[in-house]
PDB file of N, CA and C in Angstrom:
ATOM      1  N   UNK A   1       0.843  -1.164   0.000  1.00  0.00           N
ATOM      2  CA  UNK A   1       0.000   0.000   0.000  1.00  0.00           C
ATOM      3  C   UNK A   1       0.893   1.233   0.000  1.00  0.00           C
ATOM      4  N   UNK A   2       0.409   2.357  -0.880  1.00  0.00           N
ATOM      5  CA  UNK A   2       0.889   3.567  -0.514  1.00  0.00           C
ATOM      6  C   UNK A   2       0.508   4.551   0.014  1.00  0.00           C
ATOM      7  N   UNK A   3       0.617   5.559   0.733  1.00  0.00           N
ATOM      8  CA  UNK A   3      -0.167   6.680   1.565  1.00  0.00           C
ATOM      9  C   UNK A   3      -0.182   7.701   0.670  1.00  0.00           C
ATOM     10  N   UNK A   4      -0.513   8.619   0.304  1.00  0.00           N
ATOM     11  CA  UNK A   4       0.043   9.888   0.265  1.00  0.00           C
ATOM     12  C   UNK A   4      -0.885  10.706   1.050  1.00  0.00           C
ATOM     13  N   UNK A   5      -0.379  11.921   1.630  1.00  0.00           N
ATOM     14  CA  UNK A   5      -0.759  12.772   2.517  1.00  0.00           C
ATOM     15  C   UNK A   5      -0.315  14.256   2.150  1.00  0.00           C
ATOM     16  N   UNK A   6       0.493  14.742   1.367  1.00  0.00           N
ATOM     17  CA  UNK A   6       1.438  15.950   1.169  1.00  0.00           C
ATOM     18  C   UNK A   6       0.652  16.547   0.445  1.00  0.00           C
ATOM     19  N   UNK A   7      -0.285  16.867  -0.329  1.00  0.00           N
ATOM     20  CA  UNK A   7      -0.892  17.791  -0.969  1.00  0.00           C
ATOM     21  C   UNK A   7      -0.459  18.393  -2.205  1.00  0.00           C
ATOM     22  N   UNK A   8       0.875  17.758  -2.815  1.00  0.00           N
ATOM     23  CA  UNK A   8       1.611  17.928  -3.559  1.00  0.00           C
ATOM     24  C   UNK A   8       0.641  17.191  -4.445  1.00  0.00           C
ATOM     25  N   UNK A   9       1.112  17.861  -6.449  1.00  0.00           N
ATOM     26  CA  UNK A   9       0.792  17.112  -7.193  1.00  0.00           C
ATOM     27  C   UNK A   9       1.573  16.092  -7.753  1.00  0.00           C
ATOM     28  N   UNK A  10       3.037  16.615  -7.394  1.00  0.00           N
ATOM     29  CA  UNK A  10       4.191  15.638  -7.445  1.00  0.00           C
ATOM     30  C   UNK A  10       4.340  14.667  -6.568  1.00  0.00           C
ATOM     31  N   UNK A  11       3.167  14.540  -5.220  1.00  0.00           N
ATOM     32  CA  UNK A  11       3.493  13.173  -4.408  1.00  0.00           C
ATOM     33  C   UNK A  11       2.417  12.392  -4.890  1.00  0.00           C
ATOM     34  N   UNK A  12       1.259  12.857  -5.570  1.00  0.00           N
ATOM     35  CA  UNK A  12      -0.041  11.999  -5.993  1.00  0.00           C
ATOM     36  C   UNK A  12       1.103  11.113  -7.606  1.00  0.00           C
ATOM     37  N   UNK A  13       1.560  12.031  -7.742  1.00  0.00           N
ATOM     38  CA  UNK A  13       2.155  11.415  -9.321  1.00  0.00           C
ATOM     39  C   UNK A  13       2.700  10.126  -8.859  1.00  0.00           C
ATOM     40  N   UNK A  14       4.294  10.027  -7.571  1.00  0.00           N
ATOM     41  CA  UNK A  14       5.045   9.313  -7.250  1.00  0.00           C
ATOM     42  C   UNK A  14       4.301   8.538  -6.274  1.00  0.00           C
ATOM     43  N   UNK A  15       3.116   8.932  -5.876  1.00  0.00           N
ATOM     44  CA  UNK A  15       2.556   7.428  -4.833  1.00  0.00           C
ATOM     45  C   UNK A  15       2.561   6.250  -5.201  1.00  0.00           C
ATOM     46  N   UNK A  16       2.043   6.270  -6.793  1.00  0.00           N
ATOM     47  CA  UNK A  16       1.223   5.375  -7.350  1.00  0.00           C
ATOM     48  C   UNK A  16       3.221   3.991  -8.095  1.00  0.00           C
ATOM     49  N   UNK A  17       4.491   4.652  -7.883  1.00  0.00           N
ATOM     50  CA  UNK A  17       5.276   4.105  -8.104  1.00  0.00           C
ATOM     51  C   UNK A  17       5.418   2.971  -6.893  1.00  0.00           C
ATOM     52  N   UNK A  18       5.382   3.212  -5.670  1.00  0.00           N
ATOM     53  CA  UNK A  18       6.325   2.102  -4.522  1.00  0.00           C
ATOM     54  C   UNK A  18       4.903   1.286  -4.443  1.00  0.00           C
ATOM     55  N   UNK A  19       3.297   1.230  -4.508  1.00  0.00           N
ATOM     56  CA  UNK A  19       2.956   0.096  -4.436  1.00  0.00           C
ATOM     57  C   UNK A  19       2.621  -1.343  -5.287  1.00  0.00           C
ATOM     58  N   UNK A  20       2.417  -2.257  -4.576  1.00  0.00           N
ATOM     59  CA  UNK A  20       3.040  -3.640  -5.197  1.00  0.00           C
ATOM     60  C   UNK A  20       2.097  -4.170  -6.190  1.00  0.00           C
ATOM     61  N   UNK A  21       2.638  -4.713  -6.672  1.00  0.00           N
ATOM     62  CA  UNK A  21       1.212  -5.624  -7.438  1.00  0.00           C
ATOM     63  C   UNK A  21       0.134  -5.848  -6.493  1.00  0.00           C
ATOM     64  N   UNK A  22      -0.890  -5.335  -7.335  1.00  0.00           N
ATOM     65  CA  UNK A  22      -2.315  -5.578  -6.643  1.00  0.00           C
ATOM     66  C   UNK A  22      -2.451  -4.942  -5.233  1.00  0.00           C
ATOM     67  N   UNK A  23      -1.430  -3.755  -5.246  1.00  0.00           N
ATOM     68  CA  UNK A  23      -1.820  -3.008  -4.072  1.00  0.00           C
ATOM     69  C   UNK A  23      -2.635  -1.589  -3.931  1.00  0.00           C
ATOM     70  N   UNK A  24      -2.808  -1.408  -3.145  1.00  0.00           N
ATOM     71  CA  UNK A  24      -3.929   0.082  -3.195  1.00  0.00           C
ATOM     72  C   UNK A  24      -3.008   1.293  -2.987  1.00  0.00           C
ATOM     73  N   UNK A  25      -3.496   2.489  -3.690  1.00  0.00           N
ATOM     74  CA  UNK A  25      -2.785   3.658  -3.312  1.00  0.00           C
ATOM     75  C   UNK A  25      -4.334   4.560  -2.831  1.00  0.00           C
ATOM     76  N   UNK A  26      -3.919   4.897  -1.837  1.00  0.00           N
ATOM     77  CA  UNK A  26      -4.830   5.815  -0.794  1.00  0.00           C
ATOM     78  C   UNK A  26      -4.374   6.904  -0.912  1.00  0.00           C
ATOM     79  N   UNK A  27      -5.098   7.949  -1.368  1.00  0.00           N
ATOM     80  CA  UNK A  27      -4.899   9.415  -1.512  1.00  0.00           C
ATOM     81  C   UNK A  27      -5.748  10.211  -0.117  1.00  0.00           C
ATOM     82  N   UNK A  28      -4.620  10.957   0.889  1.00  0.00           N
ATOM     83  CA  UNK A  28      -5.293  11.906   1.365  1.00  0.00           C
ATOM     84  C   UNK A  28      -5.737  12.947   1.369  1.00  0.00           C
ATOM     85  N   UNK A  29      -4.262  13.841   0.590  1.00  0.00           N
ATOM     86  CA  UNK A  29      -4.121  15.097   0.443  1.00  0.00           C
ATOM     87  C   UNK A  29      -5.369  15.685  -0.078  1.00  0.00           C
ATOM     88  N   UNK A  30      -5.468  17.039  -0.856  1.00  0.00           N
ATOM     89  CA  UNK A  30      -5.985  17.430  -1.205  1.00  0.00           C
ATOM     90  C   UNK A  30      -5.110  18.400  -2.317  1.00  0.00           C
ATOM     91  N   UNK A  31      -5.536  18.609  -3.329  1.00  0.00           N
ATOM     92  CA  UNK A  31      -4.901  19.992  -4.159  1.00  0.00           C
ATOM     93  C   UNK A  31      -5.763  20.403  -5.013  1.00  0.00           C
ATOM     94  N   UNK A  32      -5.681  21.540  -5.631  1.00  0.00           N
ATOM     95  CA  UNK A  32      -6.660  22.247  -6.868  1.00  0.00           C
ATOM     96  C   UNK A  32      -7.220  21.260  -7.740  1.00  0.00           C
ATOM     97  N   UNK A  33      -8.818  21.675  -7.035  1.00  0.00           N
ATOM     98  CA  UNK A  33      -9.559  20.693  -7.714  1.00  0.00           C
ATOM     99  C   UNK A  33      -9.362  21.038  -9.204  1.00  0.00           C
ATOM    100  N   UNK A  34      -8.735  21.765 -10.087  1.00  0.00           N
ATOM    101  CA  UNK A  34      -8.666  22.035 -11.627  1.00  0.00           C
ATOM    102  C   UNK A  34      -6.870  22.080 -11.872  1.00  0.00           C
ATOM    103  N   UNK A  35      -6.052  21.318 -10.745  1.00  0.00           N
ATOM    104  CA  UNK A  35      -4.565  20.584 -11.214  1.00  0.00           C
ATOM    105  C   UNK A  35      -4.445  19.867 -12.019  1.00  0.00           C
ATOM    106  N   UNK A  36      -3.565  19.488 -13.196  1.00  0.00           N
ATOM    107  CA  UNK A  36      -3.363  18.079 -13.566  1.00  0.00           C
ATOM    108  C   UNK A  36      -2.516  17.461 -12.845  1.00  0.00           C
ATOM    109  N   UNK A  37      -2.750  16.320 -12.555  1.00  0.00           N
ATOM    110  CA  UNK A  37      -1.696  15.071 -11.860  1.00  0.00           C
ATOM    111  C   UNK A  37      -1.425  14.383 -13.445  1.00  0.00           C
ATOM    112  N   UNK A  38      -0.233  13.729 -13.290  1.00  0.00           N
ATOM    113  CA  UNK A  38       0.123  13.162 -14.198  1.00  0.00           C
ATOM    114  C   UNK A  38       0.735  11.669 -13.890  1.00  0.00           C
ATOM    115  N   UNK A  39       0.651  10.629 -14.365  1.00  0.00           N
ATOM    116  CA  UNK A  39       1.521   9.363 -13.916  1.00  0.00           C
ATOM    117  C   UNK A  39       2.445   8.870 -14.993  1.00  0.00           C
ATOM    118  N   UNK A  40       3.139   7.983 -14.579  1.00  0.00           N
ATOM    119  CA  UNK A  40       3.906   6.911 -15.591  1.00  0.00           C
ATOM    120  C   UNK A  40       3.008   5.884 -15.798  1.00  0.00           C
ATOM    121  N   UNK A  41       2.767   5.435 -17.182  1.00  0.00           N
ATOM    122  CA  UNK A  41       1.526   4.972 -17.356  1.00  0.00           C
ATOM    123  C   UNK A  41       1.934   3.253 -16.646  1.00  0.00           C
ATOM    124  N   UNK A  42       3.450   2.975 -16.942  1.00  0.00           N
ATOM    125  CA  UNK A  42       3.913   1.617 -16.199  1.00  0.00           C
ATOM    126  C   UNK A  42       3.477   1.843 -14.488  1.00  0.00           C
ATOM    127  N   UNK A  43       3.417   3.271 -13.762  1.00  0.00           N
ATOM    128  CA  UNK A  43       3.587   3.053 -12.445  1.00  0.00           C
ATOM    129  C   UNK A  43       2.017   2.248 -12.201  1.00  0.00           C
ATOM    130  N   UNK A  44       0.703   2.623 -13.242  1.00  0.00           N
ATOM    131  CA  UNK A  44      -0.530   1.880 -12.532  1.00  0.00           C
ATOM    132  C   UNK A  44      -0.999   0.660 -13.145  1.00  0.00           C
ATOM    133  N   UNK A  45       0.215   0.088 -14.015  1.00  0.00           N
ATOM    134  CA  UNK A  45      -0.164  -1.268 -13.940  1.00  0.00           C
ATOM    135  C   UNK A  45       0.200  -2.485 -12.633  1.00  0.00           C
ATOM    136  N   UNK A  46      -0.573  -3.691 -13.375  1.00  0.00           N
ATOM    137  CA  UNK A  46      -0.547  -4.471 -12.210  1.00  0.00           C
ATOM    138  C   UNK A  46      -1.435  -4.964 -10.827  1.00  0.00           C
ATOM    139  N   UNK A  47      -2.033  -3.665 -11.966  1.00  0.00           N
ATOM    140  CA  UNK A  47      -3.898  -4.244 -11.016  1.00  0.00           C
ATOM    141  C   UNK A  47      -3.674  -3.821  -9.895  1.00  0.00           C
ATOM    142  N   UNK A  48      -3.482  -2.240  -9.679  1.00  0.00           N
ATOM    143  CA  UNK A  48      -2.971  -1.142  -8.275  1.00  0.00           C
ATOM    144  C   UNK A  48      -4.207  -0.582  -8.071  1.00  0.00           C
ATOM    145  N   UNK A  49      -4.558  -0.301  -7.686  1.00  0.00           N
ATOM    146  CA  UNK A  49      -6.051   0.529  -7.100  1.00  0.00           C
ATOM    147  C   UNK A  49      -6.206   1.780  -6.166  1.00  0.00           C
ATOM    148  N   UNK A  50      -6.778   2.716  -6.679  1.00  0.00           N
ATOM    149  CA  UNK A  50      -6.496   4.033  -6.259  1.00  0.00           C
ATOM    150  C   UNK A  50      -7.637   4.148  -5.302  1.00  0.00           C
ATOM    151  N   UNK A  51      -7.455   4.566  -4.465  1.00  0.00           N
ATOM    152  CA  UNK A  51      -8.771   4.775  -3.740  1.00  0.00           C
ATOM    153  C   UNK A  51      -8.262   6.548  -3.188  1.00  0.00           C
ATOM    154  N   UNK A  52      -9.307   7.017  -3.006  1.00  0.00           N
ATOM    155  CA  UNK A  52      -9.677   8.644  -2.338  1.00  0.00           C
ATOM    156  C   UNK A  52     -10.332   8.567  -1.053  1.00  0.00           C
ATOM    157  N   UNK A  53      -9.230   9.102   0.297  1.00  0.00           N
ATOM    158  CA  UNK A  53     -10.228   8.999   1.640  1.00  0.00           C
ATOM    159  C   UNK A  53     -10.406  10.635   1.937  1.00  0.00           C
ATOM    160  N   UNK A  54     -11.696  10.753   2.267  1.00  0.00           N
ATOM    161  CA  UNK A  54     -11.715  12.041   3.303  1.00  0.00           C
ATOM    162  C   UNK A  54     -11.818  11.995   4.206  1.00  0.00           C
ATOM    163  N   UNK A  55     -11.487  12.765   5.573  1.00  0.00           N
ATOM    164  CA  UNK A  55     -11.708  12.724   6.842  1.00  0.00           C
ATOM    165  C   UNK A  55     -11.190  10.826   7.110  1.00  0.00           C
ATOM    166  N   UNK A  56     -10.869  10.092   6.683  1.00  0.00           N
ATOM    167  CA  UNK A  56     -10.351   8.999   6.891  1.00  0.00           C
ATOM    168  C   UNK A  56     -11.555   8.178   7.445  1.00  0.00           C
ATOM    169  N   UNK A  57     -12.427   8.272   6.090  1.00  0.00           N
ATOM    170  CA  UNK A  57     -13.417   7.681   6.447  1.00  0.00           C
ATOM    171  C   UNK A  57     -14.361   8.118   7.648  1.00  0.00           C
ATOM    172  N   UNK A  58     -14.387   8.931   8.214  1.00  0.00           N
ATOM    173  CA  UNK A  58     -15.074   9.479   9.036  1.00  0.00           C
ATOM    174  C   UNK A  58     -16.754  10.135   8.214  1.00  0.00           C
ATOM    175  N   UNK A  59     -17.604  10.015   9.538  1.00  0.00           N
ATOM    176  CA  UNK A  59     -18.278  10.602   8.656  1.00  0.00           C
ATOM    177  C   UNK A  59     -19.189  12.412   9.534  1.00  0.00           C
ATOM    178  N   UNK A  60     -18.647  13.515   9.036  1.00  0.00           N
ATOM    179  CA  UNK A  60     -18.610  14.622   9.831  1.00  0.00           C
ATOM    180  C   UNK A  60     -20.112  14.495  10.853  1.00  0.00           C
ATOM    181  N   UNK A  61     -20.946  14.304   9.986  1.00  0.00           N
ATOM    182  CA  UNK A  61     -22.109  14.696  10.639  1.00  0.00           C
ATOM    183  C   UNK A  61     -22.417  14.127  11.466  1.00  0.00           C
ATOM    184  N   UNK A  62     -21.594  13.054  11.938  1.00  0.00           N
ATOM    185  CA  UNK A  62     -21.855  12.737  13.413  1.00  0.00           C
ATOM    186  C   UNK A  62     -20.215  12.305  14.510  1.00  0.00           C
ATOM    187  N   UNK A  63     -19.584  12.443  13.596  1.00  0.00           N
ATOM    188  CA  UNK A  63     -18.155  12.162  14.170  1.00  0.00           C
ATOM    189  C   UNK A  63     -17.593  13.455  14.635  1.00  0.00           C
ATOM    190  N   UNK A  64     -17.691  14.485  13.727  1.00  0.00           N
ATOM    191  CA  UNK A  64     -17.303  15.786  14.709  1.00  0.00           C
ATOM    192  C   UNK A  64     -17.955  16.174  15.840  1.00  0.00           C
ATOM    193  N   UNK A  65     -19.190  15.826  16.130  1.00  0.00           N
ATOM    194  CA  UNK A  65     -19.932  16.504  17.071  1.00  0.00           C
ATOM    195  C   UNK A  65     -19.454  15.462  18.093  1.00  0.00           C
ATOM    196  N   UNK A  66     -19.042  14.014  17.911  1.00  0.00           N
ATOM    197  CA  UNK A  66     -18.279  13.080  19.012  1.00  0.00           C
ATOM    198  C   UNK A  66     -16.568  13.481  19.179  1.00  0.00           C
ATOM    199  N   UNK A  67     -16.254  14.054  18.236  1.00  0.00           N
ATOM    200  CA  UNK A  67     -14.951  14.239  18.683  1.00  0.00           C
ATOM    201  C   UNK A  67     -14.698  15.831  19.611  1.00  0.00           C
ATOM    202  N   UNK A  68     -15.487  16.931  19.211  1.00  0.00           N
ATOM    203  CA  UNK A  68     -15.969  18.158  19.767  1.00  0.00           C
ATOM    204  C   UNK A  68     -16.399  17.786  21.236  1.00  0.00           C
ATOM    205  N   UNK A  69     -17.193  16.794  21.574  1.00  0.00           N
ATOM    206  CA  UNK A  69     -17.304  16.370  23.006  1.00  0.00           C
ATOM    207  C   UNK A  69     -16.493  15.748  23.951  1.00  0.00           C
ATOM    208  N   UNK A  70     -15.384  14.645  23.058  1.00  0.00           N
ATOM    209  CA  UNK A  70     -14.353  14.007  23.611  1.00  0.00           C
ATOM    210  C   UNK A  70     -13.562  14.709  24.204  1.00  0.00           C
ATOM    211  N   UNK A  71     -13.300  16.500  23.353  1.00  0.00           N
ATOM    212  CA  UNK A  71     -12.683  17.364  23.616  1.00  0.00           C
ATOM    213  C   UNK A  71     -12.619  17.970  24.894  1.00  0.00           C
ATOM    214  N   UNK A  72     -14.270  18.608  24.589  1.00  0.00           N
ATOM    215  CA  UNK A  72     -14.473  19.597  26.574  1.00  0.00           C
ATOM    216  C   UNK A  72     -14.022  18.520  27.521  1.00  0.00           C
ATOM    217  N   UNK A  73     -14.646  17.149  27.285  1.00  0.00           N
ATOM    218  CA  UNK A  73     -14.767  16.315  28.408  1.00  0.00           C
ATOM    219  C   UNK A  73     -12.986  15.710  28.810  1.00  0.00           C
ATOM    220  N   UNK A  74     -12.327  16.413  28.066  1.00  0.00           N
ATOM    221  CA  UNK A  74     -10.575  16.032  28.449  1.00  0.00           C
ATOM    222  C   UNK A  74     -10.249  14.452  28.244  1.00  0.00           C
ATOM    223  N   UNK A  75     -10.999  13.825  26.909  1.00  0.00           N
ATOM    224  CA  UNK A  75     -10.682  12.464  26.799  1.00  0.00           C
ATOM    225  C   UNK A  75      -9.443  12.568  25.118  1.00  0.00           C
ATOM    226  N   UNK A  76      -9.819  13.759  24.862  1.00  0.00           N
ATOM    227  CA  UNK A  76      -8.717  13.847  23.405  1.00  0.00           C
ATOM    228  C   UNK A  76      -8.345  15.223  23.368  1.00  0.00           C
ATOM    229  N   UNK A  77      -7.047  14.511  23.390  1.00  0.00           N
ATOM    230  CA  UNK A  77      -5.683  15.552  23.699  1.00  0.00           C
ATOM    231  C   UNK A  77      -5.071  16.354  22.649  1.00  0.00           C
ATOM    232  N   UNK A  78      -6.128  17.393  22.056  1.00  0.00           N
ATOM    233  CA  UNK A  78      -5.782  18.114  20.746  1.00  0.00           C
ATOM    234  C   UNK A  78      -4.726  19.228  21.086  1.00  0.00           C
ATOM    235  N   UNK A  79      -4.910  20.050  22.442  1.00  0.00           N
ATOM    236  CA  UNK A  79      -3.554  21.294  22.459  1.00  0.00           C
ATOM    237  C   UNK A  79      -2.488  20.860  21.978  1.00  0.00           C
ATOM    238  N   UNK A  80      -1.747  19.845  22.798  1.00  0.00           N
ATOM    239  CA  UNK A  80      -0.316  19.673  22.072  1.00  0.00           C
ATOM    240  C   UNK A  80      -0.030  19.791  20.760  1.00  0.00           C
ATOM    241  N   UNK A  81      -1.039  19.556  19.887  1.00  0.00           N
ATOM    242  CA  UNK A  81      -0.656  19.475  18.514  1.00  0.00           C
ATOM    243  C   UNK A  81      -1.008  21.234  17.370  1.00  0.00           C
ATOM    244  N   UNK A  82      -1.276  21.593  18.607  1.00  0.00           N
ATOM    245  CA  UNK A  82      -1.155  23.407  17.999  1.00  0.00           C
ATOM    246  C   UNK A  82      -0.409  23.787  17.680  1.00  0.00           C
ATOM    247  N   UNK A  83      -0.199  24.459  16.807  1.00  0.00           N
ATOM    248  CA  UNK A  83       1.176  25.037  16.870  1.00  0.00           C
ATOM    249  C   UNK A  83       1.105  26.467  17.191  1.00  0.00           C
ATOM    250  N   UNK A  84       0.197  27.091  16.613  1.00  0.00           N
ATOM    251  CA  UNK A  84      -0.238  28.751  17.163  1.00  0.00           C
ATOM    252  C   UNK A  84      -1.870  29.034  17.476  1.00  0.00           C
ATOM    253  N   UNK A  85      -1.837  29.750  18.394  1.00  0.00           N
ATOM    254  CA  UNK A  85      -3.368  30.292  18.770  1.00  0.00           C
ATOM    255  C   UNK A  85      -3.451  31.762  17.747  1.00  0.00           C
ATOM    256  N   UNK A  86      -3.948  32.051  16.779  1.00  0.00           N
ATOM    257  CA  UNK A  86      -4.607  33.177  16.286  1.00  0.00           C
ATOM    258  C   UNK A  86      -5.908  34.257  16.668  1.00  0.00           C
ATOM    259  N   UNK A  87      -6.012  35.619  16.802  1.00  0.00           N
ATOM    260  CA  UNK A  87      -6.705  36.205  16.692  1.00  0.00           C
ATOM    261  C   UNK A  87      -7.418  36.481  15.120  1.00  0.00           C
ATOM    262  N   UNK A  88      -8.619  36.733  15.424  1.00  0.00           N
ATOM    263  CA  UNK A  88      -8.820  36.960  13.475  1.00  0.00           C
ATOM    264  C   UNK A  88      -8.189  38.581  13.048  1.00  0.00           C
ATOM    265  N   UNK A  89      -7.725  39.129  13.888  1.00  0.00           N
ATOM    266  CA  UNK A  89      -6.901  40.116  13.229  1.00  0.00           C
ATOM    267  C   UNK A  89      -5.182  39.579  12.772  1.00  0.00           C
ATOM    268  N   UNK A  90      -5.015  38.042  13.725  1.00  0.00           N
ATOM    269  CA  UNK A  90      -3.796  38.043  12.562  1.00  0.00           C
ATOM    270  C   UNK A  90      -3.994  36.609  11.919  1.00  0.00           C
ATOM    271  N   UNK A  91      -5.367  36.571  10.972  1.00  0.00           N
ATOM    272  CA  UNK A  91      -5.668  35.099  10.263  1.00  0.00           C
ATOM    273  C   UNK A  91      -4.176  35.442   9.252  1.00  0.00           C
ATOM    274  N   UNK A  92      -4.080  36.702   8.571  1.00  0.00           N
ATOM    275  CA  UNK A  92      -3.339  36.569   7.266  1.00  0.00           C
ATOM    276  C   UNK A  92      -2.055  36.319   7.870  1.00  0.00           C
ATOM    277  N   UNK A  93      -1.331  36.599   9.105  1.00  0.00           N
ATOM    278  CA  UNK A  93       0.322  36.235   9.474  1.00  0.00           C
ATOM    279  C   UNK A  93      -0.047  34.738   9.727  1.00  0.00           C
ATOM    280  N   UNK A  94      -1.200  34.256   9.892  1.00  0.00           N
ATOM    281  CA  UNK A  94      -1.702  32.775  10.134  1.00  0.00           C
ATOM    282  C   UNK A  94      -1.032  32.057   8.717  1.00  0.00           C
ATOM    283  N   UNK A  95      -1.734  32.611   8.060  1.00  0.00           N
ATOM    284  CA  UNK A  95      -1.441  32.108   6.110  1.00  0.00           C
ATOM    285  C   UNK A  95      -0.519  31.894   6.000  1.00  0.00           C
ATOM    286  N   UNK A  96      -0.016  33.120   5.932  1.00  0.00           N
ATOM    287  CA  UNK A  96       1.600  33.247   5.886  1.00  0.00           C
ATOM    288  C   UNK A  96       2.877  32.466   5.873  1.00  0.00           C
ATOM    289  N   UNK A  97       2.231  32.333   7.527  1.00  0.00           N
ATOM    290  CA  UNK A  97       3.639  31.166   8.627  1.00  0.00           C
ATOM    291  C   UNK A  97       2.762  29.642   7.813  1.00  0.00           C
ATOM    292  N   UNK A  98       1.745  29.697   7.705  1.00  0.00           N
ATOM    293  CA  UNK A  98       1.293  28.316   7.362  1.00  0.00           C
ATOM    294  C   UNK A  98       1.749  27.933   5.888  1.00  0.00           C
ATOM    295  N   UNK A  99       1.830  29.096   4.960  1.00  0.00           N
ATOM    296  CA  UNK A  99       2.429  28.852   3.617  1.00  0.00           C
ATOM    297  C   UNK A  99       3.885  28.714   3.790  1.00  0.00           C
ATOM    298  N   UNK A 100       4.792  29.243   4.574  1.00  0.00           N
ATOM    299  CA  UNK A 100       6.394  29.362   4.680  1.00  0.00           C
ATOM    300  C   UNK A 100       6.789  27.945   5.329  1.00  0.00           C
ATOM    301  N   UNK A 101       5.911  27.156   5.716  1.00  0.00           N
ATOM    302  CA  UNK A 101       6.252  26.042   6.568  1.00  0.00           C
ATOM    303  C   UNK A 101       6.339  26.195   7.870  1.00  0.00           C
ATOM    304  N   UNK A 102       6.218  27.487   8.746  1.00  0.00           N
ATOM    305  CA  UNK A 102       6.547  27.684  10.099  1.00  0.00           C
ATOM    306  C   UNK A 102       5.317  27.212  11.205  1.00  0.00           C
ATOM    307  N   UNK A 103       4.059  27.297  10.232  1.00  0.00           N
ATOM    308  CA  UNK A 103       3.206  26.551  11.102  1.00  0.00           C
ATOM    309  C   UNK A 103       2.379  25.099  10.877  1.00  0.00           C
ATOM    310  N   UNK A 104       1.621  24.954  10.877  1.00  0.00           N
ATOM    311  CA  UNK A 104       0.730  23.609  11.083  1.00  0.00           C
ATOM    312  C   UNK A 104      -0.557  23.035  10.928  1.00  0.00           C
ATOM    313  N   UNK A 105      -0.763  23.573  12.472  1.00  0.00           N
ATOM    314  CA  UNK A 105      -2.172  23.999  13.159  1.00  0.00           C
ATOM    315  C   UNK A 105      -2.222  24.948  13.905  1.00  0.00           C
ATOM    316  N   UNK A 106      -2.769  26.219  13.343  1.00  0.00           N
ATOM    317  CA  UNK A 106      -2.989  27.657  14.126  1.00  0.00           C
ATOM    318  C   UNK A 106      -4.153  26.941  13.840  1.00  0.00           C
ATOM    319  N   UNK A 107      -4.755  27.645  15.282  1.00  0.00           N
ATOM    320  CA  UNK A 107      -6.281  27.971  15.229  1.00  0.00           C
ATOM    321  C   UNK A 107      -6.882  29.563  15.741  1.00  0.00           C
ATOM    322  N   UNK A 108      -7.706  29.910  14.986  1.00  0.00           N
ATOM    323  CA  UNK A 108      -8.515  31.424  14.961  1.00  0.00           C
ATOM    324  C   UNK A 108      -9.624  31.377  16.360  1.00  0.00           C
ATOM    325  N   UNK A 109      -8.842  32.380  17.496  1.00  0.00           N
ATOM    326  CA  UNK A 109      -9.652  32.162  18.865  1.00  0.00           C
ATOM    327  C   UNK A 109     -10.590  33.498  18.102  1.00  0.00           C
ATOM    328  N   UNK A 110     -11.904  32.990  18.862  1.00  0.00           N
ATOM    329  CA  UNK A 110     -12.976  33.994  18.335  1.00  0.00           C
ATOM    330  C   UNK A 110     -13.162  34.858  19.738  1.00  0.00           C
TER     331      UNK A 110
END
């Protein structure tokens, strides 16, 4: 199996190379829905299978409102994985650091 996760159109291209015969390539990322991806037409033989996950199979309309509760109730441990707290006066230095690589997960305190 291959993952991809990077959002790149150059990692959707190269996913589809390292898996095996008759293995699946799982796309997470996301990129411009009007990109071309392009492949090596040898990388999708072999009977490889592409599959597309969102939310990893989750399904929002009832999984966020369980994970939003897991939250208050201190059973899932999301702070650590912040990287900045934002005001919406600085969403755009948010962008920014998030386009330069310096951030992650900012989140916009209301």
């Amino acid at each position: 199996m291959a993952l991809e996760s990077a959002v790149a159109t150059a990692g959707f291209r190269l996913s589809a190379e390292p898996a095996r015969s008759g293995g699946e390539i799982i796309w997470l990322g996301k990129t411009d829905v009007s990109a071309d991806v392009s492949f090596r037409w040898g990388s999708l033989m072999q009977e490889k299978r592409i599959r597309r996950s969102s939310y990893g199979g989750a399904r929002p309309a009832r999984d966020f409102r369980l994970l939003s509760e897991a939250y208050l109730e201190g059973k899932l441990q999301v702070d650590p994985m912040i990287t900045r707290r934002l005001s919406v006066g600085e969403i755009n230095e948010g962008f920014a650091a998030l386009k330069a690589g310096k951030a992650i997960r900012s989140v916009v305190m209301f």
